[in-house]
C-alpha atoms as a PDB file:
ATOM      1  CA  UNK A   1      91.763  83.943 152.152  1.00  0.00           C
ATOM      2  CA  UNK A   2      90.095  85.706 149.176  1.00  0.00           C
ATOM      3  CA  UNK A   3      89.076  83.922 145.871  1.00  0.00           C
ATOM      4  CA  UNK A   4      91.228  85.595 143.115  1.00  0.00           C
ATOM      5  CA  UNK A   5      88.789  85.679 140.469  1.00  0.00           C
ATOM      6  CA  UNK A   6      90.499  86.302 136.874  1.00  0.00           C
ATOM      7  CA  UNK A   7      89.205  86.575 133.239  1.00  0.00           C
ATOM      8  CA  UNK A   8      87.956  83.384 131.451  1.00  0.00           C
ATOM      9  CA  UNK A   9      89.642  82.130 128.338  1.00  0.00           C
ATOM     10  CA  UNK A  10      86.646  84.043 126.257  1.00  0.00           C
ATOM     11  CA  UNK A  11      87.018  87.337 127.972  1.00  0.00           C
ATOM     12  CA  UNK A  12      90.888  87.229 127.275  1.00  0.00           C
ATOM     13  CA  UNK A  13      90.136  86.109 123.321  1.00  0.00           C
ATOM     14  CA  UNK A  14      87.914  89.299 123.163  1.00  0.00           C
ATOM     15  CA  UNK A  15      90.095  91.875 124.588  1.00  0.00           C
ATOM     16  CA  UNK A  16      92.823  90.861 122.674  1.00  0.00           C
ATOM     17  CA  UNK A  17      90.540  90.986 119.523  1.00  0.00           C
ATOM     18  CA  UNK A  18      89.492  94.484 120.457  1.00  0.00           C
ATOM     19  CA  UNK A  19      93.154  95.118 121.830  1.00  0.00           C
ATOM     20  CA  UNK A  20      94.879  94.114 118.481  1.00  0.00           C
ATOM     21  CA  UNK A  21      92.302  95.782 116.538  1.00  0.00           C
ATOM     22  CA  UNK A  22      92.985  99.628 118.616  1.00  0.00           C
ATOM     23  CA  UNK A  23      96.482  99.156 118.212  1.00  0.00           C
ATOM     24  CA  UNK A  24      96.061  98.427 114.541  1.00  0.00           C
ATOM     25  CA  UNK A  25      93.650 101.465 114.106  1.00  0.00           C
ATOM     26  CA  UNK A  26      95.982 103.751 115.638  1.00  0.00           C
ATOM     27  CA  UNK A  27      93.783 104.492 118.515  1.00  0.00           C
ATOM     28  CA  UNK A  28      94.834 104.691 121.774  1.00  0.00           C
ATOM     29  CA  UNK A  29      92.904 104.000 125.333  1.00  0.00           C
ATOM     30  CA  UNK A  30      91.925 107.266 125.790  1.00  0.00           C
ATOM     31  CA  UNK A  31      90.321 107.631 122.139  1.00  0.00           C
ATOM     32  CA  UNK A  32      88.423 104.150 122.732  1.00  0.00           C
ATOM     33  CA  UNK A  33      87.252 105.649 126.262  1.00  0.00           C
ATOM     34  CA  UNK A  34      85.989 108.776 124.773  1.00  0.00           C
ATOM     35  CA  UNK A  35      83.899 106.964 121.986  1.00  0.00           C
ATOM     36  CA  UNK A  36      82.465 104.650 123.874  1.00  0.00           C
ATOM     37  CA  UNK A  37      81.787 107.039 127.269  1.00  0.00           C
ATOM     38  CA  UNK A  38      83.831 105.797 129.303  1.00  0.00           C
ATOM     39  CA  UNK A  39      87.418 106.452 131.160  1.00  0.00           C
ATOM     40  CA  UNK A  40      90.390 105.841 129.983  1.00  0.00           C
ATOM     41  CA  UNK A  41      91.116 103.787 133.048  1.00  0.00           C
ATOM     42  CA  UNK A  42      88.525 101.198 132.425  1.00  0.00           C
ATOM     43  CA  UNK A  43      89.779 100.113 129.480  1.00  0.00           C
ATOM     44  CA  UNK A  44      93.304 100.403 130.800  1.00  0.00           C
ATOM     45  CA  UNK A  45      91.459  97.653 133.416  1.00  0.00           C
ATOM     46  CA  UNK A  46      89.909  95.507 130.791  1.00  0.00           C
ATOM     47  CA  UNK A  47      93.076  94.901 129.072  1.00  0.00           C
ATOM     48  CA  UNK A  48      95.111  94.519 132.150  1.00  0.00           C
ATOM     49  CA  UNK A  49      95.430  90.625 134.048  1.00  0.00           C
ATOM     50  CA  UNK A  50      94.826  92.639 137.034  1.00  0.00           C
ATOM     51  CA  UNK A  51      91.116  93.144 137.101  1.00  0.00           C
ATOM     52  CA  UNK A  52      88.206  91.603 135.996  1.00  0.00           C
ATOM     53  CA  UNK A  53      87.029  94.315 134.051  1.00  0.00           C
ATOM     54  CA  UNK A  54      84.975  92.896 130.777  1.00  0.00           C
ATOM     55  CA  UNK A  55      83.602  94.761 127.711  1.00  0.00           C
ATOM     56  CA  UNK A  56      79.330  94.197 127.866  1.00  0.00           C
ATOM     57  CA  UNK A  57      77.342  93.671 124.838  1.00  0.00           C
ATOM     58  CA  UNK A  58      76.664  97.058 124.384  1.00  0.00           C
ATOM     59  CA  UNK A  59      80.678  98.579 124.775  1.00  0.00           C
ATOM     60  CA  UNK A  60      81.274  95.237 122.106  1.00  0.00           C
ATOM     61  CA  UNK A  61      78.483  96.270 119.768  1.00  0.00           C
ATOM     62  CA  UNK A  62      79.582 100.153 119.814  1.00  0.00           C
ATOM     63  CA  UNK A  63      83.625  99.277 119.039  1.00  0.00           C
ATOM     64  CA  UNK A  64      82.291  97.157 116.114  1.00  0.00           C
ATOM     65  CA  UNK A  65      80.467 100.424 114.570  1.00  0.00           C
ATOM     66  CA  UNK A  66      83.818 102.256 115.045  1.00  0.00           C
ATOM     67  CA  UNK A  67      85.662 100.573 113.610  1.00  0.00           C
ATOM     68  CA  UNK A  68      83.412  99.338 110.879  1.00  0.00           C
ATOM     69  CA  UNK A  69      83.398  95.410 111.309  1.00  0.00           C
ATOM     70  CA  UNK A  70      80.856  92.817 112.813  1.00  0.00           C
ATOM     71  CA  UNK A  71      80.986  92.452 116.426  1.00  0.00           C
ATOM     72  CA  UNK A  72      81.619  88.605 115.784  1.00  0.00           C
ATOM     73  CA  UNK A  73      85.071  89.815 114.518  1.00  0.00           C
ATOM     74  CA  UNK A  74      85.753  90.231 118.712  1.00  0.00           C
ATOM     75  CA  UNK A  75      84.335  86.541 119.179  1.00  0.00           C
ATOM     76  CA  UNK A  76      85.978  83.067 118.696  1.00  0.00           C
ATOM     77  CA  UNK A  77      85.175  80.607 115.458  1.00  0.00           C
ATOM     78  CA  UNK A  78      84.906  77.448 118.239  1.00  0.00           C
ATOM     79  CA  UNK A  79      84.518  77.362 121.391  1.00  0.00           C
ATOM     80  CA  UNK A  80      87.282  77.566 123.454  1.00  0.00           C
END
C-alpha cells in the first residue's frame, strides 16, 4: 500500500497565512501565479489537502515583497 504523505502542521500554518493574506488583498490564484511565475494550478495545489505542494523560500520571500510585509508574517510565533 502507498504511504499517504500530507502537509505538516507548519506547511498548513503558512499557506493559510499566505491564503488569508490573498484573499484579504483581493488577489486571486491566478494573480499570485503570475507574480510569482508560476501556474495557477500550483498554487491551487499548495492550498489544497490533496497534494503536498509547499511554497520554498524563495516563492515565501517574493509574496512578502508583494504584498509589502516580512516574510515572518507567513511563519508561526512558537513552534508548533
Amino acid at each position: 500500500m502507498a504511504k499517504t504523505i500530507k502537509k505538516s502542521t507548519v506547511d498548513w500554518y503558512i499557506v493559510n497565512k499566505v491564503r488569508d493574506l490573498r484573499i484579504k488583498r483581493g488577489m486571486s490564484q491566478e494573480e499570485l501565479a503570475i507574480h510569482l511565475g508560476i501556474s495557477r494550478g500550483f498554487v491551487g495545489h499548495i492550498e489544497s489537502p490533496q497534494f503536498v505542494s509547499k511554497y520554498s523560500l524563495v516563492q515565501l520571500n517574493e509574496i512578502a515583497k508583494i504584498f509589502k510585509c516580512s516574510p515572518r508574517d507567513f511563519l508561526p510565533e512558537k513552534p508548533l
